[in-house]
C-alpha atoms as a PDB file:
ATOM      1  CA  UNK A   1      66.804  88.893  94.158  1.00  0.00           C
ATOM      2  CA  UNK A   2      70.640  88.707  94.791  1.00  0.00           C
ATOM      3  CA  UNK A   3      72.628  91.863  96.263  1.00  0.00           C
ATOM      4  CA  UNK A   4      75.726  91.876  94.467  1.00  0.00           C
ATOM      5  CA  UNK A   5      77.092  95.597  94.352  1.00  0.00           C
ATOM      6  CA  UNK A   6      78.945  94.549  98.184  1.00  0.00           C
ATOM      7  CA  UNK A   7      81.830  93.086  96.216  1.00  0.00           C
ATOM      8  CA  UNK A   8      82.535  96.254  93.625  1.00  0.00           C
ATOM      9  CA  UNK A   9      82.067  98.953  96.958  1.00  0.00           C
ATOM     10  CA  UNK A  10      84.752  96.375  98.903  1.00  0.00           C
ATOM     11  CA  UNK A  11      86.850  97.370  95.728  1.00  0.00           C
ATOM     12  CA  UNK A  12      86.182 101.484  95.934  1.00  0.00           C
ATOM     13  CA  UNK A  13      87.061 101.033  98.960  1.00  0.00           C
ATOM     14  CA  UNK A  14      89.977  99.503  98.949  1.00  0.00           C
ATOM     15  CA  UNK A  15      91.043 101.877  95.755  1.00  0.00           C
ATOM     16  CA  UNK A  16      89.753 105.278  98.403  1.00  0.00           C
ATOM     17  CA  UNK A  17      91.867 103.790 101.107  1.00  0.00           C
ATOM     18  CA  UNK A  18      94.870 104.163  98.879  1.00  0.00           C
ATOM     19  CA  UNK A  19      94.289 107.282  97.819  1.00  0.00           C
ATOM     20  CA  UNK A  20      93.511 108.590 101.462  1.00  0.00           C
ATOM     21  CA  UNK A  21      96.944 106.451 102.680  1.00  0.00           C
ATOM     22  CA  UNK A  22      99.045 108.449  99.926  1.00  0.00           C
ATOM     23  CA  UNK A  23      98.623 111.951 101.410  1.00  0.00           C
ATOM     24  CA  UNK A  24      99.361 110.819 105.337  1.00  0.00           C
ATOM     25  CA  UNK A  25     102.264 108.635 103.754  1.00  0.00           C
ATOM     26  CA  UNK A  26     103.464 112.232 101.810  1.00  0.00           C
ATOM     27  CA  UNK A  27     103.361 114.196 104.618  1.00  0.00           C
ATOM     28  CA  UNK A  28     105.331 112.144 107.090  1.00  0.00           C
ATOM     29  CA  UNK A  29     107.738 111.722 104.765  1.00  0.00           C
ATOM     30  CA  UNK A  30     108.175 115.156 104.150  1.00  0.00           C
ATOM     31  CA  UNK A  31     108.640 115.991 107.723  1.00  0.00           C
ATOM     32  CA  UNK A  32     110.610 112.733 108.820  1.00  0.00           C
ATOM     33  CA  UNK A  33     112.993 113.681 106.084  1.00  0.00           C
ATOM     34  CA  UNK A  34     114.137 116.956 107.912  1.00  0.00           C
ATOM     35  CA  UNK A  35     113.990 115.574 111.902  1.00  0.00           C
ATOM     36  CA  UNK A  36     115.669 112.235 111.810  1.00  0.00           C
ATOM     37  CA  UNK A  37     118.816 113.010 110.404  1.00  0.00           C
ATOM     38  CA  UNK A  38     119.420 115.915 112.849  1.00  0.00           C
ATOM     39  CA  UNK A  39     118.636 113.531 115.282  1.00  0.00           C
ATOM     40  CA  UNK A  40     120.667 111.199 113.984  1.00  0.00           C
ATOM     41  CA  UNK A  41     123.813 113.378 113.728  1.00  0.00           C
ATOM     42  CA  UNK A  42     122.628 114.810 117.190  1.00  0.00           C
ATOM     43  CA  UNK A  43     123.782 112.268 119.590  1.00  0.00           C
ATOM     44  CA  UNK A  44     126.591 109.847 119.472  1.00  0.00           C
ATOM     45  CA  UNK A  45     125.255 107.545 121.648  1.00  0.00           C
ATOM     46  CA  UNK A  46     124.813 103.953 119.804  1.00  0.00           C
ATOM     47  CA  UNK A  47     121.475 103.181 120.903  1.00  0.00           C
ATOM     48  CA  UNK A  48     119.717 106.290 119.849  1.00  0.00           C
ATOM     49  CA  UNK A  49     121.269 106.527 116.638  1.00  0.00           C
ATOM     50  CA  UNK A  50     119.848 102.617 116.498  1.00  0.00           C
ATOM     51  CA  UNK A  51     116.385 103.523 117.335  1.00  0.00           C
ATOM     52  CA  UNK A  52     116.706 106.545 114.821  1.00  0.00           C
ATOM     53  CA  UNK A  53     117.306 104.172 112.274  1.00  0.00           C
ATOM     54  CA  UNK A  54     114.298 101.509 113.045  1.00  0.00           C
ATOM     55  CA  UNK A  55     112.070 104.425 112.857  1.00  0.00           C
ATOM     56  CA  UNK A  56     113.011 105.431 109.429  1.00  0.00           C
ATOM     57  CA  UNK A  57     112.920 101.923 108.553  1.00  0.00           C
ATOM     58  CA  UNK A  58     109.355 101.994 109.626  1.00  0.00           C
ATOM     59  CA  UNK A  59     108.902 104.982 107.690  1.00  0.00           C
ATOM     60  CA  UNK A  60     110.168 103.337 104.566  1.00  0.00           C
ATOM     61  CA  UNK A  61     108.138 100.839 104.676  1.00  0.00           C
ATOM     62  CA  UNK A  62     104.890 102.399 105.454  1.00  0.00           C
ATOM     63  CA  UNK A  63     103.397 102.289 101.979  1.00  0.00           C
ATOM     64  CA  UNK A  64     103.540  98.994 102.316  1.00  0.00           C
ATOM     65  CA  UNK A  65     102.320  98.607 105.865  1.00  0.00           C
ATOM     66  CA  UNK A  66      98.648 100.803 104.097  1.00  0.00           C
ATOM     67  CA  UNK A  67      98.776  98.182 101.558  1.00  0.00           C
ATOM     68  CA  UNK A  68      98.865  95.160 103.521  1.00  0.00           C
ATOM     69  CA  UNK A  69      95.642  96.917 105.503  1.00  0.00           C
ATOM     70  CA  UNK A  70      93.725  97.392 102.943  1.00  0.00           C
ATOM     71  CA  UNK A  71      94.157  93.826 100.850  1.00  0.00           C
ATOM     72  CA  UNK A  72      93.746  92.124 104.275  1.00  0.00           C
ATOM     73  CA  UNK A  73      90.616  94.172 104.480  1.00  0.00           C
ATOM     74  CA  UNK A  74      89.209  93.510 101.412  1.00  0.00           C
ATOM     75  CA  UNK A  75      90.277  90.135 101.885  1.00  0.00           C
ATOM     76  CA  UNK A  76      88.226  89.849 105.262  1.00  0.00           C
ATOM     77  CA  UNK A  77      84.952  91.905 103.407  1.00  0.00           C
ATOM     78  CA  UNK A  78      84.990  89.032 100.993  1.00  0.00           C
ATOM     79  CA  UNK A  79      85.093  86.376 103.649  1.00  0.00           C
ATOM     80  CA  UNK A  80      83.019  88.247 106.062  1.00  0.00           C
ATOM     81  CA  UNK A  81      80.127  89.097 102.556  1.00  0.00           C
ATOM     82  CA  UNK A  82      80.173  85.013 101.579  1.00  0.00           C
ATOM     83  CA  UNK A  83      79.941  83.515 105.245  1.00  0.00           C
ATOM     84  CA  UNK A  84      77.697  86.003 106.629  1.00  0.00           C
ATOM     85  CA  UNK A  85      75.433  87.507 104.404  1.00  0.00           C
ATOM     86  CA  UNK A  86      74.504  84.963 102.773  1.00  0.00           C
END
């Protein structure tokens, strides 16, 4: 007899990594939003106030950056369940 729950746990987990990803993405929001734009208005010097900006560039994008992970992972589990366990 055929296993076939893998595929619908690759799913929960894809869904739970989500849902863990929206807390951490919360909370460094929250906290980025008060320190870089005292550090931003903190120096004059060009380069830091460029490096200030890539990081909250980063920061805008990290939602995205959790949900690329996790469809590349499930991507890979469904690879990784056809080729392998066969």
């Amino acid at each position: 007899m055929m296993d076939t729950r893998a595929q619908s746990i690759g799913l929960a987990r894809f869904i739970l990594s989500l849902i863990a990803a929206a807390p951490i993405v919360w909370i460094v929001w929250e906290t980025t939003g008060r320190i870089l734009p005292g550090a931003k208005n903190a120096t004059n010097n060009s380069s830091a106030n460029q490096a200030t900006v890539w990081i909250q560039d980063g920061i805008d994008w990290l939602p995205l950056a959790f949900l690329l992970i996790s469809f590349i992972g499930i991507v890979v589990l469904a690879i990784f369940q056809r080729e392998v366990l066969r």
